[in-house]
N, C-alpha and C. Protein backbone atom coordinates (compact mmCIF):
# COMPACT_ATOMS: atom_id res chain seq x y z
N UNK A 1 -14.99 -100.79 55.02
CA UNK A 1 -14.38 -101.55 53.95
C UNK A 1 -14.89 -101.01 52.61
N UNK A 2 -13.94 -100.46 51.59
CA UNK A 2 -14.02 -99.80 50.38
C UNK A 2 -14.50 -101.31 49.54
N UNK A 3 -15.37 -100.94 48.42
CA UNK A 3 -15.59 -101.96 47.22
C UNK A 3 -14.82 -101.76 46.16
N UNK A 4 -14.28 -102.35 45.32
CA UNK A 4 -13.39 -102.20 44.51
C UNK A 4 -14.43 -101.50 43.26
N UNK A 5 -13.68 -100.42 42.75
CA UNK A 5 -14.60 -99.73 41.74
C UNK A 5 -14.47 -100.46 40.30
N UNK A 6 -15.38 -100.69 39.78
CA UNK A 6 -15.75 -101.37 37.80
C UNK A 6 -14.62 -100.58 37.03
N UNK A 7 -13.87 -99.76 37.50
CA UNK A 7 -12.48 -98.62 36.70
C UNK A 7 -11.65 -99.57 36.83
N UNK A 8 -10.80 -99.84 35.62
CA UNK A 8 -9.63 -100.23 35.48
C UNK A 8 -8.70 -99.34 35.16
N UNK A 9 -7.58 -99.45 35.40
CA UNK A 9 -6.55 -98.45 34.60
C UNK A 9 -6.42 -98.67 33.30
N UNK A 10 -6.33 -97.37 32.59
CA UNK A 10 -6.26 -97.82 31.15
C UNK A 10 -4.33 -98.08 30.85
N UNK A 11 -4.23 -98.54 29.78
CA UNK A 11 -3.10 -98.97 29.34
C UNK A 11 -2.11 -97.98 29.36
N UNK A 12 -2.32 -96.99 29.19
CA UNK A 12 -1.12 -96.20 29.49
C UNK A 12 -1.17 -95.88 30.83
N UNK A 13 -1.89 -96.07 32.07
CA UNK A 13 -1.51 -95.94 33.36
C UNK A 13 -0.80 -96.84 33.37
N UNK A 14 -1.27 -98.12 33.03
CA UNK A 14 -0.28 -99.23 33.29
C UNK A 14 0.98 -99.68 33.03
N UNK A 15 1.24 -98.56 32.04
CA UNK A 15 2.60 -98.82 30.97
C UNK A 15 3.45 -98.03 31.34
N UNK A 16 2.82 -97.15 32.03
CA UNK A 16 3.63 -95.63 32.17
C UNK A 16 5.20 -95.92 33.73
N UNK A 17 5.21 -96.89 34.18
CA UNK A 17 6.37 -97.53 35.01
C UNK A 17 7.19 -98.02 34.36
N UNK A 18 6.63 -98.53 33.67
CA UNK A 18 7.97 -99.47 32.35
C UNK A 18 8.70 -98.45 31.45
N UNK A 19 7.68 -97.56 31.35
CA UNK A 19 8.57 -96.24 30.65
C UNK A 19 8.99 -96.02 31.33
N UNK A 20 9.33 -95.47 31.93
CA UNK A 20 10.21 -94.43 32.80
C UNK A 20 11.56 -95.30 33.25
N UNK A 21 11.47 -97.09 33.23
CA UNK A 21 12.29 -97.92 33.44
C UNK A 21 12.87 -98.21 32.34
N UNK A 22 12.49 -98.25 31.09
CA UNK A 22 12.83 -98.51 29.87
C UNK A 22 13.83 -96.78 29.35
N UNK A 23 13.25 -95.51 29.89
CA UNK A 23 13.67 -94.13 29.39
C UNK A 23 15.34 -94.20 30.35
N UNK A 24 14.91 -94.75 31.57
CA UNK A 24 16.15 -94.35 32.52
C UNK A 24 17.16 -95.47 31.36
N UNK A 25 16.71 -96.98 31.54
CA UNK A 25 17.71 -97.84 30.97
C UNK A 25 18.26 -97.18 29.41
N UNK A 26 18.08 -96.77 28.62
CA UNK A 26 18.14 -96.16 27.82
C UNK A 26 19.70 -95.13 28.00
N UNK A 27 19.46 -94.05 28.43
CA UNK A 27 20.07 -93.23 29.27
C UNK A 27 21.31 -93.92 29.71
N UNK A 28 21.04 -94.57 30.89
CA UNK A 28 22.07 -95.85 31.37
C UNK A 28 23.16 -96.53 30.38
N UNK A 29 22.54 -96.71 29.81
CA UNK A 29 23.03 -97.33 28.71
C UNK A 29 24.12 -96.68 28.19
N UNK A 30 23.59 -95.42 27.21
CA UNK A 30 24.27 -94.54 26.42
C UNK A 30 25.36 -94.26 27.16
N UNK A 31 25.13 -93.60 28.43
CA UNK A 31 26.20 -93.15 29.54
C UNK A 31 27.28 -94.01 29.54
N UNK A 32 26.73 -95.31 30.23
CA UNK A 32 28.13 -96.40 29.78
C UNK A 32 28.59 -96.75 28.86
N UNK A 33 28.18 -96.81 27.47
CA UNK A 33 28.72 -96.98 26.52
C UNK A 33 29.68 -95.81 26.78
N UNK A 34 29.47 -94.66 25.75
CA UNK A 34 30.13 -93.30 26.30
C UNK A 34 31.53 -93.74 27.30
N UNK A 35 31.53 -93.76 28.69
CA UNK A 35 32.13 -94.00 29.31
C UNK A 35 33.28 -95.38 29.33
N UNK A 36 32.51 -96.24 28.31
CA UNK A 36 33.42 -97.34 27.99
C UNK A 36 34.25 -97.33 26.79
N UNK A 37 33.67 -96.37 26.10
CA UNK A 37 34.46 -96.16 25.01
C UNK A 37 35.48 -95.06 25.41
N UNK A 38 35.39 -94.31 26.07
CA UNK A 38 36.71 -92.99 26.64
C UNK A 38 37.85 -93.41 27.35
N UNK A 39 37.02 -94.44 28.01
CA UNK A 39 38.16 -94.85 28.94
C UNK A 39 38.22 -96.02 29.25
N UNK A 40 37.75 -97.27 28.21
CA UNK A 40 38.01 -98.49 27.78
C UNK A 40 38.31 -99.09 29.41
N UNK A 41 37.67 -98.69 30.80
CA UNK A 41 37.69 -99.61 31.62
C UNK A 41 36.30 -99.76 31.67
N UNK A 42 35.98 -101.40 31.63
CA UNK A 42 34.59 -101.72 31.78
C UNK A 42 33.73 -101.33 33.51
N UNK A 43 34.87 -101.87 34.71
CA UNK A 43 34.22 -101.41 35.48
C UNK A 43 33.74 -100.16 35.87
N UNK A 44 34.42 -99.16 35.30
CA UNK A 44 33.36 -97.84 35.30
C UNK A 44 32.79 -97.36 34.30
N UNK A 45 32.61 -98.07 33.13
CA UNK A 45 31.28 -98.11 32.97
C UNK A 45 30.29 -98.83 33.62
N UNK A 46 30.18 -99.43 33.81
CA UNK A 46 29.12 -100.53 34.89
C UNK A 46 28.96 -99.36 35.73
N UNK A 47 29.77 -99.28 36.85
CA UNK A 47 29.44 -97.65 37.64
C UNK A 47 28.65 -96.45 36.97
N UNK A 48 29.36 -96.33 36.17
CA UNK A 48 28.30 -94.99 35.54
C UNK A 48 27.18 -95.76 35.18
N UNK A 49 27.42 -96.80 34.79
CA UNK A 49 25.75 -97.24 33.86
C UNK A 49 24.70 -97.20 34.80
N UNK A 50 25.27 -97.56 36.12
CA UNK A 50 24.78 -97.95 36.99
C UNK A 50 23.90 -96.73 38.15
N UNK A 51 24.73 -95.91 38.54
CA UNK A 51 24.49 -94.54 38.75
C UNK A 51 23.38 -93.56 38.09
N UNK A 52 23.77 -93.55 36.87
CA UNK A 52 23.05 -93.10 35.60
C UNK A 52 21.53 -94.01 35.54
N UNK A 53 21.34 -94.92 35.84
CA UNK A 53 20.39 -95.29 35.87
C UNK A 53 19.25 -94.72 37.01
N UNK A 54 19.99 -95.05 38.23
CA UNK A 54 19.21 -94.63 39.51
C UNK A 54 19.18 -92.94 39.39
N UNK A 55 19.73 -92.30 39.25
CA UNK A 55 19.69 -90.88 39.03
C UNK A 55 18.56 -90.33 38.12
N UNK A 56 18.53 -91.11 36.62
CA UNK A 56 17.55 -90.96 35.33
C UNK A 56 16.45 -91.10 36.22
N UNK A 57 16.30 -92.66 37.11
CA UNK A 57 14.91 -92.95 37.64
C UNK A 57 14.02 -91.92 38.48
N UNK A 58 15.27 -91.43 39.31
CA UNK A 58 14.62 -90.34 40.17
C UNK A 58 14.22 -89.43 39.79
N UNK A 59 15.00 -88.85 39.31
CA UNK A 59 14.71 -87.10 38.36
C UNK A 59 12.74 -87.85 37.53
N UNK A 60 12.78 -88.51 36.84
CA UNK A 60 11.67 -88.96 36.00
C UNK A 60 11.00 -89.12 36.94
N UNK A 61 10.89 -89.92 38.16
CA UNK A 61 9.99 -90.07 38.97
C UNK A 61 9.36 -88.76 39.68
N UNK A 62 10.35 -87.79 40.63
CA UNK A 62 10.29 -86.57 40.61
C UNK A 62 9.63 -85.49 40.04
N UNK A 63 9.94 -85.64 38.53
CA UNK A 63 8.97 -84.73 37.45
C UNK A 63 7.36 -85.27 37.20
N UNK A 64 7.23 -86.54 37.26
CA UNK A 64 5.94 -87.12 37.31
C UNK A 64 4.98 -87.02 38.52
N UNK A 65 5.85 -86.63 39.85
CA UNK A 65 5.30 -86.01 41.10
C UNK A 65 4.73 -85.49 40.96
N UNK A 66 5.70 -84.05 39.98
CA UNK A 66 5.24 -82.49 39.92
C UNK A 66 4.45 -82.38 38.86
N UNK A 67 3.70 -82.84 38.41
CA UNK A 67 2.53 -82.87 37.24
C UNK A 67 1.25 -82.47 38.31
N UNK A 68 0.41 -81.60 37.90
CA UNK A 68 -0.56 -81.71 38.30
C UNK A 68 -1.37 -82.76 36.86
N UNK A 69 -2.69 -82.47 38.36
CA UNK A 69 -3.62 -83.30 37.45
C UNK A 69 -4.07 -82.52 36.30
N UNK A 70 -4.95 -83.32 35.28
CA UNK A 70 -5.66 -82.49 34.43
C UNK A 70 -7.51 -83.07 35.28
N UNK A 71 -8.25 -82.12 34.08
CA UNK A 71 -9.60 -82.49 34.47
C UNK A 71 -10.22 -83.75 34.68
N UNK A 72 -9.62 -84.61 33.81
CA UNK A 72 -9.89 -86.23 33.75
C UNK A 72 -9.50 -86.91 35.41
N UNK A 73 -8.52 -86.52 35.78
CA UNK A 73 -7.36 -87.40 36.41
C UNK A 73 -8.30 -86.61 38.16
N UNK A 74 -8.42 -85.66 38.26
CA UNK A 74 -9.73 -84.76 39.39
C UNK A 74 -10.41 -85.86 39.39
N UNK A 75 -11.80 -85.48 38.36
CA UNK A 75 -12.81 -86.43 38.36
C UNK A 75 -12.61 -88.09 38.69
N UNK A 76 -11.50 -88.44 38.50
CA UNK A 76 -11.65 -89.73 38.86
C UNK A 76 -11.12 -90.27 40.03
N UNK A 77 -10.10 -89.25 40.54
CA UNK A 77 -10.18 -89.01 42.03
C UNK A 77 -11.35 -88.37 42.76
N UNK A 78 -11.91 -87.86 42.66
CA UNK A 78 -12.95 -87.56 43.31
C UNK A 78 -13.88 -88.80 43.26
N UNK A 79 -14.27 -89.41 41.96
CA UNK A 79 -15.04 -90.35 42.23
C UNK A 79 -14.17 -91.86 42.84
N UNK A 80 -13.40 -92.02 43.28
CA UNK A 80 -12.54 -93.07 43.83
C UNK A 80 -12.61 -92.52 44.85
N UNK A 81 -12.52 -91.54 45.71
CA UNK A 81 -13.04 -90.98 46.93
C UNK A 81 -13.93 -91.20 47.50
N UNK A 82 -15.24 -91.23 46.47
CA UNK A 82 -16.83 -90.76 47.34
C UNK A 82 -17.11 -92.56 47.38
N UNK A 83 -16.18 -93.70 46.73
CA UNK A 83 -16.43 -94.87 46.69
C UNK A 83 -17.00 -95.20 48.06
């Protein structure tokens, strides 16, 4: 049984989900607008908005995969390891 380590996440670990939910909605957004204004049917915008959203999420999620770590982000895996 692991002890919970005195590390908290700092605020931008913690924030950094809401971005990427706030960047996709964003996106989403624009898309349907866009799309509601071309072709003045609301239900596809909703579709695209909708699409456009889950698509934004993935790709962002995806690229945040492919980040390696830096030196900070090692060290504190390693020490969350040897816990």
């Amino acid at each position: 049984m692991t002890t919970p380590s005195n590390h908290s996440p700092s605020r931008s670990d913690r924030l950094r989900p809401a971005e990427f939910l706030a960047l996709s909605a964003a996106m989403a957004l624009f898309v349907g607008f866009v799309v509601l204004l071309t072709t003045r049917q609301v239900t596809l915008a909703v579709i695209s908005l909708g699409i456009t959203f889950i698509v934004v999420l993935v790709v962002i999620a995806m690229f945040a995969l492919g980040t390696k770590p830096d030196a900070a982000e090692k060290s504190d895996l390693d020490e969350q390891n040897h816990s």
